[in-house]
PDB file of N, CA and C in Angstrom:
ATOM      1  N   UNK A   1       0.828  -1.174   0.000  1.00  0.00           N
ATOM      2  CA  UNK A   1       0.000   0.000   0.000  1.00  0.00           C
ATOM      3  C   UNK A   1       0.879   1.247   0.000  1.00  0.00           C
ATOM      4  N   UNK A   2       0.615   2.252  -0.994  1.00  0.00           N
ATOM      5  CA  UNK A   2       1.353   3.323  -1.119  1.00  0.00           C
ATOM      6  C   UNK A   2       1.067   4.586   0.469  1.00  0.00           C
ATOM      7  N   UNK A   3       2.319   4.951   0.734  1.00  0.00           N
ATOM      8  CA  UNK A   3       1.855   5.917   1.736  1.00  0.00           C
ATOM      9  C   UNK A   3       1.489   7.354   1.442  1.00  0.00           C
ATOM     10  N   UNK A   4       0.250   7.809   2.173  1.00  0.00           N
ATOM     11  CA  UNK A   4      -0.124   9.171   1.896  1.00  0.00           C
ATOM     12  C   UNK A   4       0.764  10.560   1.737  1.00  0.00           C
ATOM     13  N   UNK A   5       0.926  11.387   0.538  1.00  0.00           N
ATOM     14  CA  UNK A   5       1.999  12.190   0.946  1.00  0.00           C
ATOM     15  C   UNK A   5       1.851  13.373   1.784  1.00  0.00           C
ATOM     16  N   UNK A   6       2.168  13.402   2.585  1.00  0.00           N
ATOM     17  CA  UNK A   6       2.158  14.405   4.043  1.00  0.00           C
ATOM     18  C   UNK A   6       2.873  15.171   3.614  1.00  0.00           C
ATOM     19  N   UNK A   7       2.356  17.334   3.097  1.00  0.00           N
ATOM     20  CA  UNK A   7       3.352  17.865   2.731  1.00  0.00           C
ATOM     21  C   UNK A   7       3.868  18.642   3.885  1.00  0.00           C
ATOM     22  N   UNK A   8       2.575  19.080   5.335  1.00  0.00           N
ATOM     23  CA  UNK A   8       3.127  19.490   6.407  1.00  0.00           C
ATOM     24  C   UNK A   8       4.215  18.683   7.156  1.00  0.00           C
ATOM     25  N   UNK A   9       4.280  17.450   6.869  1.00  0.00           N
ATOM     26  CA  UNK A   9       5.385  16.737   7.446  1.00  0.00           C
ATOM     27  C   UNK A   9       6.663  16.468   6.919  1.00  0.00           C
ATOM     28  N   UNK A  10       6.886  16.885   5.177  1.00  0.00           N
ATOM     29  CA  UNK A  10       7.907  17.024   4.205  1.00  0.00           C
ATOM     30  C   UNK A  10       8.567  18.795   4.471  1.00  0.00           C
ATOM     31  N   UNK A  11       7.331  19.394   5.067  1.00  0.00           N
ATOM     32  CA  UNK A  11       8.197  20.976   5.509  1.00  0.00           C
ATOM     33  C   UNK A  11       8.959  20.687   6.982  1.00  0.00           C
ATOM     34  N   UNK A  12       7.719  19.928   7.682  1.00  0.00           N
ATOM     35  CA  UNK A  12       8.626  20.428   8.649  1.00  0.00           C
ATOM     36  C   UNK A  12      10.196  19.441   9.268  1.00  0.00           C
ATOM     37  N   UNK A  13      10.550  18.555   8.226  1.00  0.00           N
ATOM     38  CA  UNK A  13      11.725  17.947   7.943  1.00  0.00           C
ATOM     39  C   UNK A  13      12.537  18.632   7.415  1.00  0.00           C
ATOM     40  N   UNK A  14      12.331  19.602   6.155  1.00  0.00           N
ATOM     41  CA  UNK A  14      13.189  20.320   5.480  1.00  0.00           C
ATOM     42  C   UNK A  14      13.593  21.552   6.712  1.00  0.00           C
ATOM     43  N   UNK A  15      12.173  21.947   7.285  1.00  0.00           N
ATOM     44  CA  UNK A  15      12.885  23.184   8.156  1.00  0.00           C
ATOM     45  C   UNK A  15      13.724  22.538   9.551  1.00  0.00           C
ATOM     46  N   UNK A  16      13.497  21.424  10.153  1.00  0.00           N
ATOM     47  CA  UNK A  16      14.748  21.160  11.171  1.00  0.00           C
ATOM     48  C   UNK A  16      16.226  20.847  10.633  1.00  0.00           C
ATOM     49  N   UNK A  17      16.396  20.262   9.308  1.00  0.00           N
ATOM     50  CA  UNK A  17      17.655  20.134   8.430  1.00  0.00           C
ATOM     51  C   UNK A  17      18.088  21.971   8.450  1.00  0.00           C
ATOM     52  N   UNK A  18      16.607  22.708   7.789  1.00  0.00           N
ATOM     53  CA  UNK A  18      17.447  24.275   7.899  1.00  0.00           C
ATOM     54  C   UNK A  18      18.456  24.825   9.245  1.00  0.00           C
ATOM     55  N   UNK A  19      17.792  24.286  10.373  1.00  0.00           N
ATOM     56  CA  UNK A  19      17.429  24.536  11.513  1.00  0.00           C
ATOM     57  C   UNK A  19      18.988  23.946  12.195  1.00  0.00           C
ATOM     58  N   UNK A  20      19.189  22.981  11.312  1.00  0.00           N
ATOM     59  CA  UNK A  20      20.590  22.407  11.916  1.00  0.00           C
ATOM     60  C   UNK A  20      21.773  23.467  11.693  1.00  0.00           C
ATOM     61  N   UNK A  21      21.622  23.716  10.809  1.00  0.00           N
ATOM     62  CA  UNK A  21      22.454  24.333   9.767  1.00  0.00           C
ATOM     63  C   UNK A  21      22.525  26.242  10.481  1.00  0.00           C
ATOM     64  N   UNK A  22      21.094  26.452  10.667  1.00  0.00           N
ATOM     65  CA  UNK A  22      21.441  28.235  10.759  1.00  0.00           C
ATOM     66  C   UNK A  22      21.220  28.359  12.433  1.00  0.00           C
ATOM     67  N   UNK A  23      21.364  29.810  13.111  1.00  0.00           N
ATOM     68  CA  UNK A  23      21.140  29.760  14.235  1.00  0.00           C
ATOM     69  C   UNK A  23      21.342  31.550  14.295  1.00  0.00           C
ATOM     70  N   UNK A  24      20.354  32.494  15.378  1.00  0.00           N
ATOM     71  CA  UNK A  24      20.425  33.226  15.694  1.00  0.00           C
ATOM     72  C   UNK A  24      21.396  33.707  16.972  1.00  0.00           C
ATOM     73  N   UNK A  25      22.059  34.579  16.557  1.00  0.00           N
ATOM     74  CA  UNK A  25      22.496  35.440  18.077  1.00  0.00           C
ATOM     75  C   UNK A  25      22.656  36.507  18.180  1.00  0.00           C
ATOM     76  N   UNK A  26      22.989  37.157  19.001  1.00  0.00           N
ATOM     77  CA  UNK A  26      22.644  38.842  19.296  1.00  0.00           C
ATOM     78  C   UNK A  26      23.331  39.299  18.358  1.00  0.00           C
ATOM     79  N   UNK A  27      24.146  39.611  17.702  1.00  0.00           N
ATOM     80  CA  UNK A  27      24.499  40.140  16.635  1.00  0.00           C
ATOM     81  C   UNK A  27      23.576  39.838  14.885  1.00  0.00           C
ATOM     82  N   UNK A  28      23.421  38.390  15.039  1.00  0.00           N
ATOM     83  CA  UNK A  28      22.570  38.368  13.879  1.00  0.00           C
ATOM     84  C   UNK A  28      21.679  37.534  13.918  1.00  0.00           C
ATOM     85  N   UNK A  29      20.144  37.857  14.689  1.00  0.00           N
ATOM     86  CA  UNK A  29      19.347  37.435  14.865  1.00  0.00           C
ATOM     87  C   UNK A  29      18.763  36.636  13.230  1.00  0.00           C
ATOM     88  N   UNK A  30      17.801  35.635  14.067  1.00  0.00           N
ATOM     89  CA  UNK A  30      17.198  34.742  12.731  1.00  0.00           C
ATOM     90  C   UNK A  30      15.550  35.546  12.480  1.00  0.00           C
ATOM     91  N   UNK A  31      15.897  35.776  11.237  1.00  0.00           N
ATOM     92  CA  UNK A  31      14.481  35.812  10.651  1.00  0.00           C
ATOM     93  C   UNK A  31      13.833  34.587  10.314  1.00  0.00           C
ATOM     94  N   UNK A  32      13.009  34.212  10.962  1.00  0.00           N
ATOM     95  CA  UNK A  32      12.018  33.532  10.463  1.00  0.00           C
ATOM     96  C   UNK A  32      10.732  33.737  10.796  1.00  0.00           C
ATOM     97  N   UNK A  33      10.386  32.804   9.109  1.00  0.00           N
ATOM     98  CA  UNK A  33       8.671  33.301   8.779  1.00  0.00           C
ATOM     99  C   UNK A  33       7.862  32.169   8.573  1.00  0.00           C
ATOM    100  N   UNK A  34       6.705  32.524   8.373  1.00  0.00           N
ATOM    101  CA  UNK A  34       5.903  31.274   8.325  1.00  0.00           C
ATOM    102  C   UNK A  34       4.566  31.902   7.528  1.00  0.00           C
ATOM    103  N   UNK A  35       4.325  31.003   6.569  1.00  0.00           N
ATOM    104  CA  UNK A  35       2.929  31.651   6.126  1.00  0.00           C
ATOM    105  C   UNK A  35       2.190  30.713   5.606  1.00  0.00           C
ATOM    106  N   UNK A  36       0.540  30.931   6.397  1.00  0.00           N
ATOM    107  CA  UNK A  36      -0.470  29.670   6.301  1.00  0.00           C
ATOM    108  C   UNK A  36      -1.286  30.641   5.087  1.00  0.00           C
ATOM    109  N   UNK A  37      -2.248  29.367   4.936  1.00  0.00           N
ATOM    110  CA  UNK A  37      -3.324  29.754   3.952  1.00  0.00           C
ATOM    111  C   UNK A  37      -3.742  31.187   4.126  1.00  0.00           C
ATOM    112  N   UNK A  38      -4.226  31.670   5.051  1.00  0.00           N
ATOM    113  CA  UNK A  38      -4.665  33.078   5.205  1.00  0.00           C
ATOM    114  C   UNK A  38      -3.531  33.554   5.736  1.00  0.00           C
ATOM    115  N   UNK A  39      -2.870  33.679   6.161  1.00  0.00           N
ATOM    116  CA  UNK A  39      -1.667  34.871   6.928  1.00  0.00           C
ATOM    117  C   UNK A  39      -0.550  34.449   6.483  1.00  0.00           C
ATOM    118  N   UNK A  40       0.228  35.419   6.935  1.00  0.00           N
ATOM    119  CA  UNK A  40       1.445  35.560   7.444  1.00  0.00           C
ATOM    120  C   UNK A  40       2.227  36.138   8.961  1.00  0.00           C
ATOM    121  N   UNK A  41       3.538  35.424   8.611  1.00  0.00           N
ATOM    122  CA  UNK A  41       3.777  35.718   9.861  1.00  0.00           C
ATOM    123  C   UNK A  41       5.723  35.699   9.561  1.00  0.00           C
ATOM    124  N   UNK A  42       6.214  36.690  10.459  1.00  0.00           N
ATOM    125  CA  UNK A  42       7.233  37.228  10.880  1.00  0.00           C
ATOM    126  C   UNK A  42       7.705  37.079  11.990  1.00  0.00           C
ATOM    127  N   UNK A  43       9.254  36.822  12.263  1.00  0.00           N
ATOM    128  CA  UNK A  43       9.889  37.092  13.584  1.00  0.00           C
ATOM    129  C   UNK A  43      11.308  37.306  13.622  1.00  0.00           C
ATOM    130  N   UNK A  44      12.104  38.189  14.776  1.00  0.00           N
ATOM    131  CA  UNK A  44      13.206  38.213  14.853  1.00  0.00           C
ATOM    132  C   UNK A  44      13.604  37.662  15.970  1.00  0.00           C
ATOM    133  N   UNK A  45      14.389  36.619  16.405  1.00  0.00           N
ATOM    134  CA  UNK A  45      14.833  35.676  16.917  1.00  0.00           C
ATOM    135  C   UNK A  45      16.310  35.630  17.366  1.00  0.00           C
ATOM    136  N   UNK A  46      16.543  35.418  18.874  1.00  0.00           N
ATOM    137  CA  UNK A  46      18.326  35.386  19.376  1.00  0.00           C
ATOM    138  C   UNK A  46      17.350  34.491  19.947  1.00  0.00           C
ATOM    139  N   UNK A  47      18.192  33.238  19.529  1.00  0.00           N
ATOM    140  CA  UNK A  47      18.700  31.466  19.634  1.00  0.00           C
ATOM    141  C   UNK A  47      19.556  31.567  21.089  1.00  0.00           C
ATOM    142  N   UNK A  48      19.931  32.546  21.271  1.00  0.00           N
ATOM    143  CA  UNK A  48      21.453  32.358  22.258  1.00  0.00           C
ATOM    144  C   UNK A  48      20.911  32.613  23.910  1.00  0.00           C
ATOM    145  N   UNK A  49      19.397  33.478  23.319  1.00  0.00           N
ATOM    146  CA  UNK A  49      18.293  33.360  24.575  1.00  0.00           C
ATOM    147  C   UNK A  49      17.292  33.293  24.704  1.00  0.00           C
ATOM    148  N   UNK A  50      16.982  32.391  23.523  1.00  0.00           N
ATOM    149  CA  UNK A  50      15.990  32.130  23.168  1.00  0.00           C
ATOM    150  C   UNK A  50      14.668  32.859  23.446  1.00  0.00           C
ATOM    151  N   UNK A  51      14.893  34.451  23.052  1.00  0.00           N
ATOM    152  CA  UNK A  51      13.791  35.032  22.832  1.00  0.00           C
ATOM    153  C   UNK A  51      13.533  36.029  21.431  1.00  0.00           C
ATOM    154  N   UNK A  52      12.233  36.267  21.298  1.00  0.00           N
ATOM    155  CA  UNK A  52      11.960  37.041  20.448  1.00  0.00           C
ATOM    156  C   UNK A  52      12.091  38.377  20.455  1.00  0.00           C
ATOM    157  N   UNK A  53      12.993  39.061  19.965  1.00  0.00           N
ATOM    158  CA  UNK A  53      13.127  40.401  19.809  1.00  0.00           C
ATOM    159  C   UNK A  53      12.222  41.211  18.659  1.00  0.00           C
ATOM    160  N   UNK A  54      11.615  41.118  18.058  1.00  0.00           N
ATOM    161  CA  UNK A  54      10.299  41.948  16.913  1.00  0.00           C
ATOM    162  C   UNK A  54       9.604  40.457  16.395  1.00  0.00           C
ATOM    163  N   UNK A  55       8.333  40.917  16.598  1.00  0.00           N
ATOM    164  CA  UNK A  55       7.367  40.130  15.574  1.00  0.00           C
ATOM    165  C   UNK A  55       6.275  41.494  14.394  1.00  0.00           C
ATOM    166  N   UNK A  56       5.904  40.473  13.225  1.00  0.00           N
ATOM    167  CA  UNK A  56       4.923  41.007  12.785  1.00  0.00           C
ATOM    168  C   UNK A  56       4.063  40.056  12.101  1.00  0.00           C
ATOM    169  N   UNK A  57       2.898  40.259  11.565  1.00  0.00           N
ATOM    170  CA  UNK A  57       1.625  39.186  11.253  1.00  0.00           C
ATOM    171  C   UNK A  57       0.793  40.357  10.620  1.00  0.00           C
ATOM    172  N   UNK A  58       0.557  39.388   9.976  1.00  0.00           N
ATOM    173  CA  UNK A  58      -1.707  39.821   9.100  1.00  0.00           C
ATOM    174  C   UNK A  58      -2.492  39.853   9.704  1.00  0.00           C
ATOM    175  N   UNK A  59      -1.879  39.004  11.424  1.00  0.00           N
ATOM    176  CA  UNK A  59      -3.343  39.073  12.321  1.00  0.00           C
ATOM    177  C   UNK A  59      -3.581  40.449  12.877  1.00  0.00           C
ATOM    178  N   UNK A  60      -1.996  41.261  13.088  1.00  0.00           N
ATOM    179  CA  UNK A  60      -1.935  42.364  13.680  1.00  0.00           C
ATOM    180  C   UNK A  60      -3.373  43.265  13.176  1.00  0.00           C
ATOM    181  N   UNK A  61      -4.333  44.149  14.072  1.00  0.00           N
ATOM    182  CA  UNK A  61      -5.585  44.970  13.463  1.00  0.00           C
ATOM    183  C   UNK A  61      -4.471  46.180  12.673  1.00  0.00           C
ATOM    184  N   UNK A  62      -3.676  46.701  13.394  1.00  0.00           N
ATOM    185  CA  UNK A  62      -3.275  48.062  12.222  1.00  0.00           C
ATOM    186  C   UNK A  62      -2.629  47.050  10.773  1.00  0.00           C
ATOM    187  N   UNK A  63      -2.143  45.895  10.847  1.00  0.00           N
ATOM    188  CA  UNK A  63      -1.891  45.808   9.819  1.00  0.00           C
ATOM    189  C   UNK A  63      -2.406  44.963   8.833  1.00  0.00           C
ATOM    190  N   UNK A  64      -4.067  44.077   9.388  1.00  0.00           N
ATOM    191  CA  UNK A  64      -5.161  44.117   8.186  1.00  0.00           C
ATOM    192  C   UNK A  64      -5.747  45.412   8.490  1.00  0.00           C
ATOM    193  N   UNK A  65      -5.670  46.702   8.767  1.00  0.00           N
ATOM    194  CA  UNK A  65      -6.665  47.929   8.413  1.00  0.00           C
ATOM    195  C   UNK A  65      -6.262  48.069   7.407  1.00  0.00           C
ATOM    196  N   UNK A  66      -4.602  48.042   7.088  1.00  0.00           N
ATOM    197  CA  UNK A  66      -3.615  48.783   5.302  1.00  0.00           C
ATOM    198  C   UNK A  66      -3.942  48.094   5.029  1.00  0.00           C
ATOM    199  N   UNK A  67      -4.255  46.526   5.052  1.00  0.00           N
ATOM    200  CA  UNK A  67      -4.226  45.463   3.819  1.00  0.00           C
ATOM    201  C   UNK A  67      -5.336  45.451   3.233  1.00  0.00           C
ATOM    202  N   UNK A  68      -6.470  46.230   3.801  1.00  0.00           N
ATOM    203  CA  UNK A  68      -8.007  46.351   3.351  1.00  0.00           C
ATOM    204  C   UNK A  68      -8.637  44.888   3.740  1.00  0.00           C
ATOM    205  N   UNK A  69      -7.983  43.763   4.587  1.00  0.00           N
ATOM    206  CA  UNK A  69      -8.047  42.731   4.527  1.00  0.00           C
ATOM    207  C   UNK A  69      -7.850  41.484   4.335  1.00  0.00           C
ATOM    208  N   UNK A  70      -7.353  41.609   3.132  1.00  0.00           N
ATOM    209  CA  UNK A  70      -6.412  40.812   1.971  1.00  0.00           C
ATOM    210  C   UNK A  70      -5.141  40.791   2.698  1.00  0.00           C
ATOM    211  N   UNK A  71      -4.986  39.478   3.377  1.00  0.00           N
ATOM    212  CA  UNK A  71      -3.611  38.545   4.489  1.00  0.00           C
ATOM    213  C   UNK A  71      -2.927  38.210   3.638  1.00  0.00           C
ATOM    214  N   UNK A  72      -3.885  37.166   2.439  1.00  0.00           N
ATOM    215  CA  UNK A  72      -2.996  36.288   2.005  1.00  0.00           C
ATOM    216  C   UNK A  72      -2.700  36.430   1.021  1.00  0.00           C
ATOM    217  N   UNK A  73      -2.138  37.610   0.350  1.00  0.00           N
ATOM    218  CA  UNK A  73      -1.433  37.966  -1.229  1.00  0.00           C
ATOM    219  C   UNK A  73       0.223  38.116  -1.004  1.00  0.00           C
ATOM    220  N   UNK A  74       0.179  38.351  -2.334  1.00  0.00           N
ATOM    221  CA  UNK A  74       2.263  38.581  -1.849  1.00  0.00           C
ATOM    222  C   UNK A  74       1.935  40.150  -1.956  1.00  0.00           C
ATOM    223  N   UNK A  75       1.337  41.196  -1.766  1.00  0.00           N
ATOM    224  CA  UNK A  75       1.559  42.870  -1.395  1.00  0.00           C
ATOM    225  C   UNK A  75       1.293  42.602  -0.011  1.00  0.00           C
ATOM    226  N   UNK A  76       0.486  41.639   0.358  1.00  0.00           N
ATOM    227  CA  UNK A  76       0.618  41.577   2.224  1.00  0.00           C
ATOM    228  C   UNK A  76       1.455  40.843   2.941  1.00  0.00           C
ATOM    229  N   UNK A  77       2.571  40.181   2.025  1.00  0.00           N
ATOM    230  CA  UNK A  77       3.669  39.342   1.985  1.00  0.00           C
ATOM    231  C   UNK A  77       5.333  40.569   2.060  1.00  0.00           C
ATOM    232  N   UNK A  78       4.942  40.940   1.165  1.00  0.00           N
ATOM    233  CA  UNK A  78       5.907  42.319   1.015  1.00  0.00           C
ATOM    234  C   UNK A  78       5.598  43.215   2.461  1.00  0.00           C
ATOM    235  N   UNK A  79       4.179  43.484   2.598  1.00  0.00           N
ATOM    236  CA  UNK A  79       4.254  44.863   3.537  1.00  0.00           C
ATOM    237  C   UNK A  79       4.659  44.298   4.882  1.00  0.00           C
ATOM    238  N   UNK A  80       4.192  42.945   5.038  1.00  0.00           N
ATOM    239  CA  UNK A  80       5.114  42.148   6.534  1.00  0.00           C
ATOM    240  C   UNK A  80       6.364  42.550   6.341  1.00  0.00           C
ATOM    241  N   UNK A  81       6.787  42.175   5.573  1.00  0.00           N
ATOM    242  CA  UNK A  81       8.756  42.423   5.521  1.00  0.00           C
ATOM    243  C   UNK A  81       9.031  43.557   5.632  1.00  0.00           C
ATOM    244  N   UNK A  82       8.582  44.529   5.061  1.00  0.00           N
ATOM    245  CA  UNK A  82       8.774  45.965   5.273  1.00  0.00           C
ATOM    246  C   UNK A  82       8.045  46.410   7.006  1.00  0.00           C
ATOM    247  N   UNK A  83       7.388  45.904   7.253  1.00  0.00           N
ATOM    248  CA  UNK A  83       6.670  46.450   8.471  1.00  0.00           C
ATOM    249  C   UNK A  83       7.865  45.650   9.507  1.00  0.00           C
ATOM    250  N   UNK A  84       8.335  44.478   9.408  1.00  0.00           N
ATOM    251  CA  UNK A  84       9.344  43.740  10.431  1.00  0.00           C
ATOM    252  C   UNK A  84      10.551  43.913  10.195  1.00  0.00           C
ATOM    253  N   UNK A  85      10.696  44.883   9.373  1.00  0.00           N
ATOM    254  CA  UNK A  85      12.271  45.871   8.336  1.00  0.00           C
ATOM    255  C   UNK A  85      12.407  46.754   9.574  1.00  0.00           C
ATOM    256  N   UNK A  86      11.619  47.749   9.129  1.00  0.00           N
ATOM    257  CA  UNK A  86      10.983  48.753  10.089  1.00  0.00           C
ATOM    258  C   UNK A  86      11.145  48.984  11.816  1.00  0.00           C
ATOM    259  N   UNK A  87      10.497  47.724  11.918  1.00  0.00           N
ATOM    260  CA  UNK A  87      10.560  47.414  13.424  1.00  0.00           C
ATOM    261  C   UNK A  87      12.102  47.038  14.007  1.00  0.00           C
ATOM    262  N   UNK A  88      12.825  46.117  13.267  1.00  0.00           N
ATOM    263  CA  UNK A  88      13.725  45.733  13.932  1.00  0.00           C
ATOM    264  C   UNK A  88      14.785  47.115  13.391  1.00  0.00           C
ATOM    265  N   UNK A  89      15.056  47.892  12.748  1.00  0.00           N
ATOM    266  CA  UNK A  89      15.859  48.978  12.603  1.00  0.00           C
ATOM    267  C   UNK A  89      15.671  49.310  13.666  1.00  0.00           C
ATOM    268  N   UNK A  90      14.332  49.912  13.912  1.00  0.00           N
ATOM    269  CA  UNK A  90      14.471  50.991  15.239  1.00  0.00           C
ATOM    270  C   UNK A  90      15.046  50.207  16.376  1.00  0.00           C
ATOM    271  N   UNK A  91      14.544  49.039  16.518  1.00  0.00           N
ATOM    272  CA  UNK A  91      15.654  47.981  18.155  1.00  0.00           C
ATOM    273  C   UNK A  91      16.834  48.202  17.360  1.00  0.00           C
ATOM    274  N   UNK A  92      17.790  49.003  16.607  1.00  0.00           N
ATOM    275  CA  UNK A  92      18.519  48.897  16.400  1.00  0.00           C
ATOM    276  C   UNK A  92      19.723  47.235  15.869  1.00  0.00           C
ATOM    277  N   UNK A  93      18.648  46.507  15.309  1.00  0.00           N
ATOM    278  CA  UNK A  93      19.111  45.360  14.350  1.00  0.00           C
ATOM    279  C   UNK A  93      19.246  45.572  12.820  1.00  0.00           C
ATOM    280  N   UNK A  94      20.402  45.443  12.673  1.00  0.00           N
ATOM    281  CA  UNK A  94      20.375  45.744  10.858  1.00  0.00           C
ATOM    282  C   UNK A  94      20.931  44.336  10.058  1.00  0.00           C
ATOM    283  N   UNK A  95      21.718  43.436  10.826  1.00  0.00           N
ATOM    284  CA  UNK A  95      21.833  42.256  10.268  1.00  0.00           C
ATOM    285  C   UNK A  95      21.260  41.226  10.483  1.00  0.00           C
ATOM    286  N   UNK A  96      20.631  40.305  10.077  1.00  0.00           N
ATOM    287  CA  UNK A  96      19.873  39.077   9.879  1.00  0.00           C
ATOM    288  C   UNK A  96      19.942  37.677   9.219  1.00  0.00           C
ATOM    289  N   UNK A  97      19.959  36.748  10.107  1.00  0.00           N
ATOM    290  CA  UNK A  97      19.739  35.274   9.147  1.00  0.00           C
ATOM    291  C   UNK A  97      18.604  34.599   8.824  1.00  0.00           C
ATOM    292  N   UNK A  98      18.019  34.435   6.931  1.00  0.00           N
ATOM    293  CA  UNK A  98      16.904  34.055   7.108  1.00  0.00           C
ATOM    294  C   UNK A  98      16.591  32.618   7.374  1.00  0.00           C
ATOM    295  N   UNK A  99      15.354  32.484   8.185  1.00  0.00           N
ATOM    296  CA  UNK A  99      15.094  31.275   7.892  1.00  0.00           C
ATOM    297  C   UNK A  99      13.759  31.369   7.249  1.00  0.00           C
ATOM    298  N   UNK A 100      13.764  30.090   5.863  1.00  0.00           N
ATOM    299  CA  UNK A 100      12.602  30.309   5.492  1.00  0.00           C
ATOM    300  C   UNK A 100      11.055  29.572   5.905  1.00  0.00           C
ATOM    301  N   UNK A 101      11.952  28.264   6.989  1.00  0.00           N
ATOM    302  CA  UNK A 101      11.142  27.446   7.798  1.00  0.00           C
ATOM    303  C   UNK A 101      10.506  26.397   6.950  1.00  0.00           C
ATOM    304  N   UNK A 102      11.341  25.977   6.061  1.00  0.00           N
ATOM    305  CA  UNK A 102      10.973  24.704   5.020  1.00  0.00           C
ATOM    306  C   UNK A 102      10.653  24.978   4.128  1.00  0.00           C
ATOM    307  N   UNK A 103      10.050  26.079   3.859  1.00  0.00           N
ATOM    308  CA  UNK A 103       9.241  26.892   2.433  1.00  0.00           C
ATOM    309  C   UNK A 103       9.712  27.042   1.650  1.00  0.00           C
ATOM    310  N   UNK A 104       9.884  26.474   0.311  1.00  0.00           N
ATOM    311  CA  UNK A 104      10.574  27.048  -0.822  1.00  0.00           C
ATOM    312  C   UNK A 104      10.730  28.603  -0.820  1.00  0.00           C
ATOM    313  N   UNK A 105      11.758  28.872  -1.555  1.00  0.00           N
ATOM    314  CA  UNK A 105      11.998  30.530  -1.522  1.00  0.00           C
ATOM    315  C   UNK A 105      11.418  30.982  -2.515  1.00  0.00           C
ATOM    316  N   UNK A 106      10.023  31.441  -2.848  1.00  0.00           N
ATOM    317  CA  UNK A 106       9.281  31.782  -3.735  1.00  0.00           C
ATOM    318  C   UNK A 106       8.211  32.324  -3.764  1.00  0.00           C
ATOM    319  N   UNK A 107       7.259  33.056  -3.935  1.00  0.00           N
ATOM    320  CA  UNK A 107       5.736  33.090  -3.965  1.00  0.00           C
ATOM    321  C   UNK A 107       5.802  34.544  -2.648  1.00  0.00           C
ATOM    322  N   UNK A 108       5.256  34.034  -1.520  1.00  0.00           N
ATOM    323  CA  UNK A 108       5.097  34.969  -0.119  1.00  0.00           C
ATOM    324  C   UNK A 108       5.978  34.845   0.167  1.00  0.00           C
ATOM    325  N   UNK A 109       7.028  34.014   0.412  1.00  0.00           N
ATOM    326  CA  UNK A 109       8.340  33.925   1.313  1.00  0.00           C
ATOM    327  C   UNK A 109       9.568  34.620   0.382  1.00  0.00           C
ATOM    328  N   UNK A 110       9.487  34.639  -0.902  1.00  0.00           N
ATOM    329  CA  UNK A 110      10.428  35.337  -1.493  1.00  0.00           C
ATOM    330  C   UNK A 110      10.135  37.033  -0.972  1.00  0.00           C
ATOM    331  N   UNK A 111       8.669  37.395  -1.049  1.00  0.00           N
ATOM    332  CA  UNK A 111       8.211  38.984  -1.037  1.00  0.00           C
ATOM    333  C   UNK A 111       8.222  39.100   0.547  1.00  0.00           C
ATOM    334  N   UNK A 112       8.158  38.627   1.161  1.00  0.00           N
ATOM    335  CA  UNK A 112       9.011  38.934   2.930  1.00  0.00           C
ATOM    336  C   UNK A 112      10.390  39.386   3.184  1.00  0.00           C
ATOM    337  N   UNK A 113      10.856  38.268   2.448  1.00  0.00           N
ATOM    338  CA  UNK A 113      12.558  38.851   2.321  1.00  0.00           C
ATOM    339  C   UNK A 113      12.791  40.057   1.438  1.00  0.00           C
ATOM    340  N   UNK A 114      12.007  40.162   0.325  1.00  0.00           N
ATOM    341  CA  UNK A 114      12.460  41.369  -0.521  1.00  0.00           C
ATOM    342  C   UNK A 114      12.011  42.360   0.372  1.00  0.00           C
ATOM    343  N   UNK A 115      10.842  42.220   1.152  1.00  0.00           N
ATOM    344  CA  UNK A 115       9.975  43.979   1.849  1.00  0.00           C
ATOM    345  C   UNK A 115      11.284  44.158   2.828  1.00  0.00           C
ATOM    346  N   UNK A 116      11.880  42.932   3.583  1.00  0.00           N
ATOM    347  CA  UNK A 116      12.574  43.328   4.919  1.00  0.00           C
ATOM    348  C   UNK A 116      14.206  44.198   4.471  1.00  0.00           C
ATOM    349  N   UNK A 117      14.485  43.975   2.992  1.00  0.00           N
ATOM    350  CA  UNK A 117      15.427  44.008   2.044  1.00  0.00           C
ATOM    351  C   UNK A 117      15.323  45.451   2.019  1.00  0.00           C
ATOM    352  N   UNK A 118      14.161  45.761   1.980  1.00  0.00           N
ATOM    353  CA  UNK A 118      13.695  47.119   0.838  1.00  0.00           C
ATOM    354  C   UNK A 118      13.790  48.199   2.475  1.00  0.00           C
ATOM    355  N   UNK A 119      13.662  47.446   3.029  1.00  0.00           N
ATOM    356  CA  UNK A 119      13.876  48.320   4.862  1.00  0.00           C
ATOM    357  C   UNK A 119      15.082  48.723   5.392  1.00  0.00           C
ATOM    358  N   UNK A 120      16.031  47.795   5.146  1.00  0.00           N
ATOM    359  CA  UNK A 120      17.151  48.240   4.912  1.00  0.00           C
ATOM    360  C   UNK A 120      18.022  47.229   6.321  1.00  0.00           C
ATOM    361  N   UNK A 121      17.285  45.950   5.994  1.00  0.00           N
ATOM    362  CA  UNK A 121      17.746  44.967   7.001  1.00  0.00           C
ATOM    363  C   UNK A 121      18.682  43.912   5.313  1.00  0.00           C
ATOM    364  N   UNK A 122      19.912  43.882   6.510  1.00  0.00           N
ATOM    365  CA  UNK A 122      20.955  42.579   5.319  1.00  0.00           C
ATOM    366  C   UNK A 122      20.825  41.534   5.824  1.00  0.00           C
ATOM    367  N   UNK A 123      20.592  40.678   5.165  1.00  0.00           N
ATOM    368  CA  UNK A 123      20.751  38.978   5.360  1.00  0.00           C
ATOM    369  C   UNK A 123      22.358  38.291   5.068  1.00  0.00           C
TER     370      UNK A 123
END
């Protein structure tokens, strides 16, 4: 009997292999993102204490009021990155490691990295 293909369980293999591999610390916190059917989601991350230093999301209300609603496009994919660009400048973070959390680099997860890009955060 053939086994069912599980693609939440093919990501989240690819993202602990990422996971081996990258790691946040106070100098260059990890970006990672995550984006479901309706949202998105953002974070800046030191591994070294294991806390979160900036988040951002679609769930945020000021930031579905700009989106008119619309979570799940890549312009509400972009304005996360730019809005978690934004945020982590002012904590004074300008360097970053992404993680893309198993996700191919393409579609919403490519336009996160370009908005956080366009903010003036380096990966």
């Amino acid at each position: 009997m053939l086994k069912p293909f599980d693609r939440k369980a093919k990501r989240l293999k690819r993202h602990l292999a990422i996971r081996r591999r990258i790691s946040g610390t106070a100098t260059a916190p990890r970006l990672a993102v995550f984006v479901s059917g309706k949202h998105a989601y953002a974070q800046i991350i030191d591994d070294e204490h294991s806390r979160t230093l900036v988040s951002a999301s679609t769930t945020e209300r000021e930031i579905k009021e700009a989106l008119k609603g619309k979570t799940w496009n890549k312009a509400a994919a972009r304005h996360i990155g730019k809005e978690i660009g934004k945020r982590a400048i002012e904590m004074g973070i300008t360097k970053v490691v992404f993680d893309r959390g198993g996700f191919l680099y393409h579609g919403r997860i490519k336009e996160i990295a370009d908005g956080a890009r366009e903010s003036g955060l380096k990966f």
